[in-house]
Protein backbone atom coordinates (compact mmCIF):
# COMPACT_ATOMS: atom_id res chain seq x y z
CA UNK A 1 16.38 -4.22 -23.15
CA UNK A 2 17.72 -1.59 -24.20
CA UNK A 3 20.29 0.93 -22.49
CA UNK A 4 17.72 3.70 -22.84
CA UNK A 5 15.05 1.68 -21.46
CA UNK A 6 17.08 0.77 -18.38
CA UNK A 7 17.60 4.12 -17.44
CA UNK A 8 13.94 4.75 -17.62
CA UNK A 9 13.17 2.03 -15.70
CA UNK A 10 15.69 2.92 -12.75
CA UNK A 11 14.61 6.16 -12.87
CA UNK A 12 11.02 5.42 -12.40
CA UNK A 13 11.71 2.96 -9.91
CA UNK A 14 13.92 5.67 -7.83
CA UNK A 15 10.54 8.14 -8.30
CA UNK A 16 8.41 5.39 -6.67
CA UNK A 17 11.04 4.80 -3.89
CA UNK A 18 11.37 8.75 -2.82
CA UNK A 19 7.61 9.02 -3.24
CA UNK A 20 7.43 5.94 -1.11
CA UNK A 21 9.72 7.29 1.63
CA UNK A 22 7.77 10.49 1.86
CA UNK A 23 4.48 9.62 1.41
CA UNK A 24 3.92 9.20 5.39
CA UNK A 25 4.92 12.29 6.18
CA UNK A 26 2.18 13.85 3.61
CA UNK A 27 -0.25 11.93 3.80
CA UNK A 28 -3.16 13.47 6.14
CA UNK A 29 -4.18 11.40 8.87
CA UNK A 30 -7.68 12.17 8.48
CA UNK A 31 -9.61 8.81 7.15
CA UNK A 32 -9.26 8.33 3.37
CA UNK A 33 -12.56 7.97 1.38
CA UNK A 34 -13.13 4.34 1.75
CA UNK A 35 -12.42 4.27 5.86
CA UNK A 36 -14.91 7.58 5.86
CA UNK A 37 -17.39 5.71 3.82
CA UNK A 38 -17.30 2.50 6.25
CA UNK A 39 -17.25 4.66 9.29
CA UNK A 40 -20.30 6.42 8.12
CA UNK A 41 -22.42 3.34 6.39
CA UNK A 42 -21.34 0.97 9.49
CA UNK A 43 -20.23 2.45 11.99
CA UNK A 44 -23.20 5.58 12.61
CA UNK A 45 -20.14 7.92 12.22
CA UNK A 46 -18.25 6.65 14.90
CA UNK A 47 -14.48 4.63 14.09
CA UNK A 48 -14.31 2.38 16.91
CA UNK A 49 -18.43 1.07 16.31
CA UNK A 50 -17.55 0.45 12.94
CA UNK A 51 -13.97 -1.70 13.49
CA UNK A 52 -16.25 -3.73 16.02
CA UNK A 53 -19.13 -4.50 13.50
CA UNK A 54 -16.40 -5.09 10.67
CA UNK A 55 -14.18 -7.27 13.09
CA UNK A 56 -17.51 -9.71 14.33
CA UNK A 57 -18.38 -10.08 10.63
CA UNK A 58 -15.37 -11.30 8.88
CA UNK A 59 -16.05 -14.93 8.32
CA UNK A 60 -12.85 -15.15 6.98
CA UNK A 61 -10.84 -13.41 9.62
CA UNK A 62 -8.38 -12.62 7.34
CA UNK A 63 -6.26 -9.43 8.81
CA UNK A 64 -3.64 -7.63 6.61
CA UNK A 65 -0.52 -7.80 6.98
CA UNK A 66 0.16 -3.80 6.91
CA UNK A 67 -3.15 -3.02 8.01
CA UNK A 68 -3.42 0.76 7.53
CA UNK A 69 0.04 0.69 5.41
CA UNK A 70 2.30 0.42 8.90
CA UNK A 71 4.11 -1.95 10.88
CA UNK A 72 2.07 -2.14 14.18
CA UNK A 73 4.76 -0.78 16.83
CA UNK A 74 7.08 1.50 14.81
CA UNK A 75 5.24 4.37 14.43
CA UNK A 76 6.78 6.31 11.03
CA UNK A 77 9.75 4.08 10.58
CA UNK A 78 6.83 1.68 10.20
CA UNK A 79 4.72 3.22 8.15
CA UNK A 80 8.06 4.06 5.65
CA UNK A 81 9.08 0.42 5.37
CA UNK A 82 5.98 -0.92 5.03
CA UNK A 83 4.94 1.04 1.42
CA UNK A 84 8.85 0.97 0.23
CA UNK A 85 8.19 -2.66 1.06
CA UNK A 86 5.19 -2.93 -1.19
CA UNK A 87 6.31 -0.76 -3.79
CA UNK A 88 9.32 -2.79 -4.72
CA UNK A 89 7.11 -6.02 -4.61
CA UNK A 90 4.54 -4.22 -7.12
CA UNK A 91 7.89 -3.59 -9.30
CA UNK A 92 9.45 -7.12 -8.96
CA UNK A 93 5.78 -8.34 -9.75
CA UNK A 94 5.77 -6.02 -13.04
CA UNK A 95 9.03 -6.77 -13.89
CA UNK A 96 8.27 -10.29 -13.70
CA UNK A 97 5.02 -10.28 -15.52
CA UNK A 98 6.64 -7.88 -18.55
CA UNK A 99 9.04 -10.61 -18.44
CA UNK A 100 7.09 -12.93 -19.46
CA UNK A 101 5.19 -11.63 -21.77
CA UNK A 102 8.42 -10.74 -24.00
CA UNK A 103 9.65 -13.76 -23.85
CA UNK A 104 5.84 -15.58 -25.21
CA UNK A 105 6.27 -12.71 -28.00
């Protein structure tokens, strides 16, 4: 890799950081598409109706781990750590996979 390259790389990953650390304090706290579309198709237009339906029907009962990007308990702090927390895994992941694939080339 290359010294230009590097840069590049730190740079982006600094971008994704800052967005990361900001994003909960821009984000609107109205539902996003998908939790809209789920409220209205299950839930008759009503939140709670539709966690209840979603909650009996998972045969799975798999839960995330930070279910609505936050750390249940922390409020902001929460919500902050958890997304800087996934971002870096996504990079590690890429960096890992990139990796890889330079070294089967």
């Amino acid at each position: 890799m290359t010294p230009e390259n590097k840069k590049i790389i730190l740079a982006g990953t600094a971008i994704a950081i800052v967005i990361s650390i900001l994003a909960p304090f821009l984000a609107s706290n109205n539902p996003d598409g998908l939790d809209k579309n789920i409220i209205t198709l299950v839930g008759s237009g009503s939140e709670e109706h539709a966690e209840k339906i979603i909650e009996e029907k998972n045969p799975v009962g798999y839960e995330s781990p930070f279910s609505d990007y936050s750390i249940e308990g922390m409020e902001k702090p929460g919500e902050v750590f958890a997304i800087v927390l996934g971002t870096v895994i996504m990079l590690v992941l890429a960096l890992g996979v990139s990796s890889l694939i330079k070294k089967k080339n």
